[in-house]
PDB file of N, CA and C in Angstrom:
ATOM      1  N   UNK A   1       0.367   9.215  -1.847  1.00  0.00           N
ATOM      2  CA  UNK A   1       0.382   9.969  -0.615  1.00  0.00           C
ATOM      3  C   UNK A   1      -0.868  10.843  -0.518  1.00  0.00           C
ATOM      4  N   UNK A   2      -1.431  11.408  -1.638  1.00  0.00           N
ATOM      5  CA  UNK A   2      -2.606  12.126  -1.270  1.00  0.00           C
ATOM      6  C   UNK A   2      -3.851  11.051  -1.308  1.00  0.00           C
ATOM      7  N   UNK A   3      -3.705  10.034  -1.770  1.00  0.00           N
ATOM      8  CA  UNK A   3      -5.102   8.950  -0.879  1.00  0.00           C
ATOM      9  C   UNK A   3      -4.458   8.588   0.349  1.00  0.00           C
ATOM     10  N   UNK A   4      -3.563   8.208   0.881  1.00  0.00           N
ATOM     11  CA  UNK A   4      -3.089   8.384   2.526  1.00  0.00           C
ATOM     12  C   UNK A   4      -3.789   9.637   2.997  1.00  0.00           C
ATOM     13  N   UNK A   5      -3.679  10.588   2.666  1.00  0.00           N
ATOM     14  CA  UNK A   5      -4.086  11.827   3.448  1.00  0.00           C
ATOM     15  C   UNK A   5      -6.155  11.743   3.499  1.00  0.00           C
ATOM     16  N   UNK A   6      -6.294  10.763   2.633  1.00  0.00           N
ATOM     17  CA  UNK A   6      -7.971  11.290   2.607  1.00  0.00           C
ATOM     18  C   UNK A   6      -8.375  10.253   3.477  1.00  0.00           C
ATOM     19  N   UNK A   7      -7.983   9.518   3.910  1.00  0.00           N
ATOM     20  CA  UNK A   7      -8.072   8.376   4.760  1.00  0.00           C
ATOM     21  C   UNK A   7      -8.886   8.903   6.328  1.00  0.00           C
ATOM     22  N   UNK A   8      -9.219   8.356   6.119  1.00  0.00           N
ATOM     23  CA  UNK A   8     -10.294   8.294   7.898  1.00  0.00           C
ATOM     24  C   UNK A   8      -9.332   6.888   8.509  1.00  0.00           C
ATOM     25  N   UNK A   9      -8.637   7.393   9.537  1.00  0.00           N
ATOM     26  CA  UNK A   9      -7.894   6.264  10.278  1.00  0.00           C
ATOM     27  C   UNK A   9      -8.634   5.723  10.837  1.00  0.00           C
ATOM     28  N   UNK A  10     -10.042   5.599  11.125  1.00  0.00           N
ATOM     29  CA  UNK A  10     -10.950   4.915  11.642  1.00  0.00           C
ATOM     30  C   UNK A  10     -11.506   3.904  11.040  1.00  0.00           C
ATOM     31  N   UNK A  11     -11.549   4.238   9.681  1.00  0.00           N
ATOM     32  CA  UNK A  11     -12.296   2.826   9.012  1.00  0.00           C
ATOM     33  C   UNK A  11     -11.496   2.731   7.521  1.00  0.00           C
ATOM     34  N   UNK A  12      -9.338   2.911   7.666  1.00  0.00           N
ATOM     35  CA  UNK A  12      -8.998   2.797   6.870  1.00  0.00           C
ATOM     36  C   UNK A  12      -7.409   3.238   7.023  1.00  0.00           C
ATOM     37  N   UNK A  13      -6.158   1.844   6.707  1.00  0.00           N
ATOM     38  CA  UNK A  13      -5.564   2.583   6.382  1.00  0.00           C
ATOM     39  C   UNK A  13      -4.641   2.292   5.497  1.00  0.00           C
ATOM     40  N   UNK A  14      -3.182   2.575   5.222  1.00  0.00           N
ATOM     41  CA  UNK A  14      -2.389   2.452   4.225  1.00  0.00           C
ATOM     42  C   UNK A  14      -0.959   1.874   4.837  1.00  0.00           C
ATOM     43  N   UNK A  15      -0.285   1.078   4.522  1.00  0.00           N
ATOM     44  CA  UNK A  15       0.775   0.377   5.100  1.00  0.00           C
ATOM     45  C   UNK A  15       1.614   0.051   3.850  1.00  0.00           C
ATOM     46  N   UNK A  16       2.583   0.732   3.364  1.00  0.00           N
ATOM     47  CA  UNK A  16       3.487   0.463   2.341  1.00  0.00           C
ATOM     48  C   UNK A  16       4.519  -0.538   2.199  1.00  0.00           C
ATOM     49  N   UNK A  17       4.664  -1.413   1.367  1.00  0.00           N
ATOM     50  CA  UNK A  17       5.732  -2.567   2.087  1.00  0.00           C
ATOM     51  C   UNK A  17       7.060  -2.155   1.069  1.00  0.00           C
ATOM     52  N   UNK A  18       8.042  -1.690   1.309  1.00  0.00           N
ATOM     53  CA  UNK A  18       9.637  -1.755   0.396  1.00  0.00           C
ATOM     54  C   UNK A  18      10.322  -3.036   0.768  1.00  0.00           C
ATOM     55  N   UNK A  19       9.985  -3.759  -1.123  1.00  0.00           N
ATOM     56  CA  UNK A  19      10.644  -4.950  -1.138  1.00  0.00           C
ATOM     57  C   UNK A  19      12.067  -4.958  -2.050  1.00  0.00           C
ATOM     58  N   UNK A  20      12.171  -3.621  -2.512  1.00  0.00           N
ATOM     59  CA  UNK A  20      13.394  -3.605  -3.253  1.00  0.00           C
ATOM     60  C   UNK A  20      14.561  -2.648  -2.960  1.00  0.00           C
ATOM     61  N   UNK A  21      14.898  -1.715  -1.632  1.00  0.00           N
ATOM     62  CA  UNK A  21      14.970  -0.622  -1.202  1.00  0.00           C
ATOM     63  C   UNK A  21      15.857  -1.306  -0.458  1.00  0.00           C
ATOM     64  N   UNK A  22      17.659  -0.761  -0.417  1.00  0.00           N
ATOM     65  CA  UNK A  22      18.082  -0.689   0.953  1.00  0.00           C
ATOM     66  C   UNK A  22      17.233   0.548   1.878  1.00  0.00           C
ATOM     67  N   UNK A  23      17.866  -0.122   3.427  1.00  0.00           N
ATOM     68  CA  UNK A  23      16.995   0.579   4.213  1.00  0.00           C
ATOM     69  C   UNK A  23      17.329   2.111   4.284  1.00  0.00           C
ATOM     70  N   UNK A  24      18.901   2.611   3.880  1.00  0.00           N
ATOM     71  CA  UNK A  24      18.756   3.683   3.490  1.00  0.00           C
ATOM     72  C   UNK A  24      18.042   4.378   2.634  1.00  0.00           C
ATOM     73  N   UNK A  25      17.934   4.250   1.566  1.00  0.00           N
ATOM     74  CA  UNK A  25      17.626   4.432   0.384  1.00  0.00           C
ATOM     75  C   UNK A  25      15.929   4.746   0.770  1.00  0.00           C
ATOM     76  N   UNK A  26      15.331   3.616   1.107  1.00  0.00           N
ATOM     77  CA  UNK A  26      14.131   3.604   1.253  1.00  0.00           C
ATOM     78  C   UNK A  26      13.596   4.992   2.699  1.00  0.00           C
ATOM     79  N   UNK A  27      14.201   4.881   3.499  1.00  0.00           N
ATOM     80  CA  UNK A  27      14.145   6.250   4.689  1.00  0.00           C
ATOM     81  C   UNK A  27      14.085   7.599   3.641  1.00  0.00           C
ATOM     82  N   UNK A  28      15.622   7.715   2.802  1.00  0.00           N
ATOM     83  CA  UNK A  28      15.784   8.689   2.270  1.00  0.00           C
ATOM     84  C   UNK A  28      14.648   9.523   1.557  1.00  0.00           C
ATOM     85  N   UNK A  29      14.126   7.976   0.823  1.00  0.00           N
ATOM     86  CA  UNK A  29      12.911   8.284  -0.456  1.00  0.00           C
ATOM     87  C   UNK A  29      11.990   8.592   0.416  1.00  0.00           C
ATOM     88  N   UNK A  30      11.276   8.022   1.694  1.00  0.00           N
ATOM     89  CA  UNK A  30      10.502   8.660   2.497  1.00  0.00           C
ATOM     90  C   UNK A  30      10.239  10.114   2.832  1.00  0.00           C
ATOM     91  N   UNK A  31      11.716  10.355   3.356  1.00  0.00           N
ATOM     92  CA  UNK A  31      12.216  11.919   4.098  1.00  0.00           C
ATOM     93  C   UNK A  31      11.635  12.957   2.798  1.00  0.00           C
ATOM     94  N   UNK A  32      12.375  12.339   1.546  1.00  0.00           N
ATOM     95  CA  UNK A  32      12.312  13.614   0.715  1.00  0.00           C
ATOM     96  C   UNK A  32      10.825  13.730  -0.178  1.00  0.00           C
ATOM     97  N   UNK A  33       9.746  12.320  -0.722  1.00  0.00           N
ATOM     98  CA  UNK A  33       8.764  12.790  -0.577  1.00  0.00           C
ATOM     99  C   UNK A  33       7.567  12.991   0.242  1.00  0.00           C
ATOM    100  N   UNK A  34       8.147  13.090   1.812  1.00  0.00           N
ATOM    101  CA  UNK A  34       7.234  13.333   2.401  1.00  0.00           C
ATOM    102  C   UNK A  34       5.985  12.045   2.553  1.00  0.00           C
ATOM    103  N   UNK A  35       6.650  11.336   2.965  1.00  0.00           N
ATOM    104  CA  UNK A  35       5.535   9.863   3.219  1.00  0.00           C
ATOM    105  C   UNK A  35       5.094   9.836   4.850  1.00  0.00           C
ATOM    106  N   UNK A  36       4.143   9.735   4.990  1.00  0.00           N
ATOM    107  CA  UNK A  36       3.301   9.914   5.966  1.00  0.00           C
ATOM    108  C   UNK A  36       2.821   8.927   6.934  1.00  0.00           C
ATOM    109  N   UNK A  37       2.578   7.593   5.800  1.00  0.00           N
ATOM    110  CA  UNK A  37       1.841   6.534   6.204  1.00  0.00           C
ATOM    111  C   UNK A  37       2.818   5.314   6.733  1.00  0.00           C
ATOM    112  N   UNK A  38       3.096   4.590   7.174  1.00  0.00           N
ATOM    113  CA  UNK A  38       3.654   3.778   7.908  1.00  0.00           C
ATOM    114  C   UNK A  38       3.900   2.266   6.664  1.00  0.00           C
ATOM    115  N   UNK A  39       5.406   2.273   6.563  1.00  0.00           N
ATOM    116  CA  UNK A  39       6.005   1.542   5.919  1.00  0.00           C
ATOM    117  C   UNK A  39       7.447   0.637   6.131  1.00  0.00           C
ATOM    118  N   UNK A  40       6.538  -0.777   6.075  1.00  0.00           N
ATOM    119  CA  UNK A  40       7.427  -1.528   6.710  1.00  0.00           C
ATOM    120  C   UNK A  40       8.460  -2.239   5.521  1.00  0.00           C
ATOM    121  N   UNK A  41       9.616  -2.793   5.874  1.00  0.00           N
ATOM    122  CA  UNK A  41      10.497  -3.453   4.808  1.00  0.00           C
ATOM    123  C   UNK A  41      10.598  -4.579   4.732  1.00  0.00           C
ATOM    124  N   UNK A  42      10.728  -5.515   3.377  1.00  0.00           N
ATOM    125  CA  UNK A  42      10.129  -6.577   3.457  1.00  0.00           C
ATOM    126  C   UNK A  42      12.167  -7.472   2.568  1.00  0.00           C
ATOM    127  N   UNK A  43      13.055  -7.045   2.863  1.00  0.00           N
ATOM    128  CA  UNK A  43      14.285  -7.687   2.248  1.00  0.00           C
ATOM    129  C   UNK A  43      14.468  -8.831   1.837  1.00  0.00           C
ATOM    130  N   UNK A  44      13.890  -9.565   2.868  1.00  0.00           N
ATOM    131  CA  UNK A  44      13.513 -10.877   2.217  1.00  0.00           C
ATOM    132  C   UNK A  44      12.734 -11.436   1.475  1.00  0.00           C
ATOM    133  N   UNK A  45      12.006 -10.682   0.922  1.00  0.00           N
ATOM    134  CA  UNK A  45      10.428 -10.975   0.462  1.00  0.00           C
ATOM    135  C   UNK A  45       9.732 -11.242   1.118  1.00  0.00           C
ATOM    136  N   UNK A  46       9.621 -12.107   1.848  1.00  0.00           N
ATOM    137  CA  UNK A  46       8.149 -12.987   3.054  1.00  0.00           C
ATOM    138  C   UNK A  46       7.292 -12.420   2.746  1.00  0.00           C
ATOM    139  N   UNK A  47       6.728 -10.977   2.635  1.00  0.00           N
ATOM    140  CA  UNK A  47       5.420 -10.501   2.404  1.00  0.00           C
ATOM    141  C   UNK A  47       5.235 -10.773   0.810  1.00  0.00           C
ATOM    142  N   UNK A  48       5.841 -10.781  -0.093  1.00  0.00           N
ATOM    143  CA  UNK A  48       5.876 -10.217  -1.199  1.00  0.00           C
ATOM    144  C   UNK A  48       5.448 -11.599  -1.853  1.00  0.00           C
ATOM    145  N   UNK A  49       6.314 -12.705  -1.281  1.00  0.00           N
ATOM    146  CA  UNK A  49       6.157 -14.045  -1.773  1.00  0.00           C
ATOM    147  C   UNK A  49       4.577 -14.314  -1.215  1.00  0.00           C
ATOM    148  N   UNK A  50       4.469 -14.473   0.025  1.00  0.00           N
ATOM    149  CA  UNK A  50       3.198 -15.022   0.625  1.00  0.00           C
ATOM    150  C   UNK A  50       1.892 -14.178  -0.497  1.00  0.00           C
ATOM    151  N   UNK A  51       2.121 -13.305  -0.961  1.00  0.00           N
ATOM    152  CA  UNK A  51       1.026 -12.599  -1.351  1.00  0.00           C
ATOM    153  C   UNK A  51       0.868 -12.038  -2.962  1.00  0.00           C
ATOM    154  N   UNK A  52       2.299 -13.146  -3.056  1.00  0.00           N
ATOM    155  CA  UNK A  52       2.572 -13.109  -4.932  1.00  0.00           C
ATOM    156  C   UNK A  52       2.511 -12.158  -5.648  1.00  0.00           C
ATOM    157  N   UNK A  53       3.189 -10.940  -4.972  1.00  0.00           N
ATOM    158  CA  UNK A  53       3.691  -9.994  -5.815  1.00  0.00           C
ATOM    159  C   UNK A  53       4.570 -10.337  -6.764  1.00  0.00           C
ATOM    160  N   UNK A  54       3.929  -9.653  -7.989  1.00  0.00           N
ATOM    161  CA  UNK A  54       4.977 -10.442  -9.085  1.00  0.00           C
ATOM    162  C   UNK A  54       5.594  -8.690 -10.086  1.00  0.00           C
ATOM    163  N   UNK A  55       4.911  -7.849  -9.693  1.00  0.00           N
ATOM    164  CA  UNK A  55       5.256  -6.573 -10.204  1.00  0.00           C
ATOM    165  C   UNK A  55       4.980  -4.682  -9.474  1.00  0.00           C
ATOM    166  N   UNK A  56       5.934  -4.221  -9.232  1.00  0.00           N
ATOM    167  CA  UNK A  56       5.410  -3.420  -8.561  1.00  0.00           C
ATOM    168  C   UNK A  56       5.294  -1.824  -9.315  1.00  0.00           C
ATOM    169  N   UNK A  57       4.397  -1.195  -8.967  1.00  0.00           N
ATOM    170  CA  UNK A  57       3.560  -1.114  -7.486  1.00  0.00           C
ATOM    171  C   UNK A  57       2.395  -2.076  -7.924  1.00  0.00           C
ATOM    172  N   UNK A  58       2.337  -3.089  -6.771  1.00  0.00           N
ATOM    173  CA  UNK A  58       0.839  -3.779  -6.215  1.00  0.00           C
ATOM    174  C   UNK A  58      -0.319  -3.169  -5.318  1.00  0.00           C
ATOM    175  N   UNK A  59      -1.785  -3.161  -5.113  1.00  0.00           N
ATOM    176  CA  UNK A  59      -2.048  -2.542  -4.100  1.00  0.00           C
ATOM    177  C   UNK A  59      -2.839  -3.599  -4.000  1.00  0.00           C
ATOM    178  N   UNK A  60      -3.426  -3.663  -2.427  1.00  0.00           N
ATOM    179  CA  UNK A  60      -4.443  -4.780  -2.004  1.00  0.00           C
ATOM    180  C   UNK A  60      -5.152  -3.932  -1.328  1.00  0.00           C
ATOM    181  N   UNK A  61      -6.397  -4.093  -1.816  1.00  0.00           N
ATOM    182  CA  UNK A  61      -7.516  -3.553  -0.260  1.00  0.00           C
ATOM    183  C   UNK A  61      -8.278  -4.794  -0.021  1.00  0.00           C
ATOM    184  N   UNK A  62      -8.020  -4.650   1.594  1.00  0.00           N
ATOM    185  CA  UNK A  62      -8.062  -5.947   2.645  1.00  0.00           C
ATOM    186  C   UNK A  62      -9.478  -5.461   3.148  1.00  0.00           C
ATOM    187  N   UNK A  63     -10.196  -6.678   3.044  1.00  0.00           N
ATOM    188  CA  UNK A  63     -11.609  -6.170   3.604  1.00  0.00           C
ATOM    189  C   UNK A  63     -11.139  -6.299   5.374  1.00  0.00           C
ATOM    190  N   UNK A  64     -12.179  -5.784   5.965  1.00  0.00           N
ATOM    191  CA  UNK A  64     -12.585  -5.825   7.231  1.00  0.00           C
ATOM    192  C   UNK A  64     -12.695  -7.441   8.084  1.00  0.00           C
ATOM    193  N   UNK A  65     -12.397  -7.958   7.019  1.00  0.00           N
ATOM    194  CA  UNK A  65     -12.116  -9.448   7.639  1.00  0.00           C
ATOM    195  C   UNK A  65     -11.485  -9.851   7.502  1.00  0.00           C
ATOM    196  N   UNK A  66      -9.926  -9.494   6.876  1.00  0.00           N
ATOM    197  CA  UNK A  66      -8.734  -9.584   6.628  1.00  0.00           C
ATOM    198  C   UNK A  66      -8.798 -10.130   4.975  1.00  0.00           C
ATOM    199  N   UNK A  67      -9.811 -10.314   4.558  1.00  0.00           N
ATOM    200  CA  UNK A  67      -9.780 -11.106   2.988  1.00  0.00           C
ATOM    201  C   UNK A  67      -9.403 -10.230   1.656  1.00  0.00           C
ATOM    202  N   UNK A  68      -8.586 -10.467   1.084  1.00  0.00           N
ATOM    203  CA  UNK A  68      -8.431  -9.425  -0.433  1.00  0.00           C
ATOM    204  C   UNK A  68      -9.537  -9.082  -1.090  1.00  0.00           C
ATOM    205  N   UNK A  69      -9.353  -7.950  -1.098  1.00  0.00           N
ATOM    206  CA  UNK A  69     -10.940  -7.781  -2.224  1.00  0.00           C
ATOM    207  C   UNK A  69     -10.613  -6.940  -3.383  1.00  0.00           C
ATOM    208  N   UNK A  70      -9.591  -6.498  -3.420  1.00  0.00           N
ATOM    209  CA  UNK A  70      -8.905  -6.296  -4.284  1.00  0.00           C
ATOM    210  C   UNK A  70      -7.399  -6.548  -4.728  1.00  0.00           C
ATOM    211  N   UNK A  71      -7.090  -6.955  -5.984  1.00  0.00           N
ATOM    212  CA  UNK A  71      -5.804  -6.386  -6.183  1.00  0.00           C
ATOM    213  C   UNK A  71      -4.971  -5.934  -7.407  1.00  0.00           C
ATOM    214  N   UNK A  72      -4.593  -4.510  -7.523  1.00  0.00           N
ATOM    215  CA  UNK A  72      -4.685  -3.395  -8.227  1.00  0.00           C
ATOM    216  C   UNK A  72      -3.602  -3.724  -8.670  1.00  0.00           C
ATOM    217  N   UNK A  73      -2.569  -3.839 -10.089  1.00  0.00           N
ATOM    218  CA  UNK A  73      -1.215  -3.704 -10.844  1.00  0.00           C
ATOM    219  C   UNK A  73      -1.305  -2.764 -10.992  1.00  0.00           C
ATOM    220  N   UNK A  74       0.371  -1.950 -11.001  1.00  0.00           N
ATOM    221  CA  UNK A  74       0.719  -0.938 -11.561  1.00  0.00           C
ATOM    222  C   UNK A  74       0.187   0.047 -10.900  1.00  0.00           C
ATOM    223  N   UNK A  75       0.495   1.905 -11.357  1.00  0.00           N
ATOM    224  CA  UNK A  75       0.396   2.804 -10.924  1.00  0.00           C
ATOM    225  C   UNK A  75      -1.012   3.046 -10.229  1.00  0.00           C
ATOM    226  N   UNK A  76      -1.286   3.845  -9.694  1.00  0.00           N
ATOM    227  CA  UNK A  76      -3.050   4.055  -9.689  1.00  0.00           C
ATOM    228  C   UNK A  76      -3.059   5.384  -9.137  1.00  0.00           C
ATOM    229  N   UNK A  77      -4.284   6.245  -9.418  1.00  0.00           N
ATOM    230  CA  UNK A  77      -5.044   7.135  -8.979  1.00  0.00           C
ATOM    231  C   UNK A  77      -5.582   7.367  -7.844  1.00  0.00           C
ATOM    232  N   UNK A  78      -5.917   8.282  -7.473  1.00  0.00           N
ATOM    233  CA  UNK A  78      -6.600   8.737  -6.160  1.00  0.00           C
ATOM    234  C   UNK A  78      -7.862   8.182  -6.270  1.00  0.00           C
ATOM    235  N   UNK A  79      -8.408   8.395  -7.614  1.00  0.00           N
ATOM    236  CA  UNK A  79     -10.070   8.064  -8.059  1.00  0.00           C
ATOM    237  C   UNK A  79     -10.022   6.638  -8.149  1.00  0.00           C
ATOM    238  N   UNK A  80      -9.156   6.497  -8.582  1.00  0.00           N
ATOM    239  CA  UNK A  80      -9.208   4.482  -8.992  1.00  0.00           C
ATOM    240  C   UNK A  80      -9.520   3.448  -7.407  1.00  0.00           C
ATOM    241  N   UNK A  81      -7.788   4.867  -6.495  1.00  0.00           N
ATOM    242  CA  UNK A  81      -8.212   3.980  -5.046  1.00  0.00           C
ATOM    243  C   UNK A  81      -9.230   4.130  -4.266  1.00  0.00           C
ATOM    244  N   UNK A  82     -10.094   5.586  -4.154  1.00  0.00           N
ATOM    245  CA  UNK A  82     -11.283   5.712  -3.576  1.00  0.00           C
ATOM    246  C   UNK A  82     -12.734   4.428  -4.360  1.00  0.00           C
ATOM    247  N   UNK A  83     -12.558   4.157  -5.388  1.00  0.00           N
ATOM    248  CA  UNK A  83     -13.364   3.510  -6.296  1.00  0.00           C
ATOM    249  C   UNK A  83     -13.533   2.672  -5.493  1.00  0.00           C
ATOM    250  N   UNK A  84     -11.927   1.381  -5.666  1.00  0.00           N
ATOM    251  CA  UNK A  84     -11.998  -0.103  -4.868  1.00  0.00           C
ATOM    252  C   UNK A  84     -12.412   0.278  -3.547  1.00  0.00           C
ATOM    253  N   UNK A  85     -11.992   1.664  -2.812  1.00  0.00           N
ATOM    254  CA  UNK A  85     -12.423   1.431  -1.155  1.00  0.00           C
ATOM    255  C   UNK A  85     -13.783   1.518  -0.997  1.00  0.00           C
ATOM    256  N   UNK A  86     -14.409   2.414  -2.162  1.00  0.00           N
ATOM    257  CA  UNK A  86     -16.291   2.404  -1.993  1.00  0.00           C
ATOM    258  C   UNK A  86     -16.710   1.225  -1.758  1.00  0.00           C
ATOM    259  N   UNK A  87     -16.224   0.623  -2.989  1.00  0.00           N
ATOM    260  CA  UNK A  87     -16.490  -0.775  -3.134  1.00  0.00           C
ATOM    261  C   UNK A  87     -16.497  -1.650  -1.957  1.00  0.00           C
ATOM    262  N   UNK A  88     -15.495  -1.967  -1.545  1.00  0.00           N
ATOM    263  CA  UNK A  88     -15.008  -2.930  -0.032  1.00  0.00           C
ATOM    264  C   UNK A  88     -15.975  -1.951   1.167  1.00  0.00           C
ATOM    265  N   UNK A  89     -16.072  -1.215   1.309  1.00  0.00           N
ATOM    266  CA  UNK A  89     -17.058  -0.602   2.250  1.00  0.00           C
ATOM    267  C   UNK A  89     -18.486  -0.884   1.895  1.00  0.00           C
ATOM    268  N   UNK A  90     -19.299  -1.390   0.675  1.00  0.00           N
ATOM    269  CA  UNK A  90     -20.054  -1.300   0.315  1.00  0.00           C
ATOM    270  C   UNK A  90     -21.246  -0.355   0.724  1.00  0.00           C
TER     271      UNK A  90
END
């Protein structure tokens, strides 16, 4: 949530997918830490499969042409995610 917040919605943003979350559950976890960024639910998998998530948290940064240019396992940092976005911005 605090790399959501450093985000320039102009040339960047963050879209969370809950693939394991009833939809309560998942609102709840929203409400109480304060999630900001726009997160869609994926129950069936469809996103998760198409894009072979095999462990979560996954992160992808999607270049500007829709292509992966990254993709991050496990926890990550503020520094780690500003890193890959330098990167993809070149």
């Amino acid at each position: 949530m605090r790399f959501a917040r450093t985000l320039d919605p102009r040339s960047a943003v963050l879209i969370g997918i809950d693939v394991n979350d009833p939809r309560r559950a998942a609102l709840r976890f929203m409400h109480v830490f304060g999630v900001r960024y726009s997160v869609v639910a994926d129950p069936s998998r469809t996103i998760a499969d198409r894009y072979r998530i095999i462990g979560l948290p996954t992160t992808f940064v999607i270049d500007r042409e829709g292509r992966i240019a990254w993709r991050l396992l496990g926890p990550r940092t503020v520094a780690s995610l500003d890193r890959a976005l330098v990167e993809v911005e070149g």
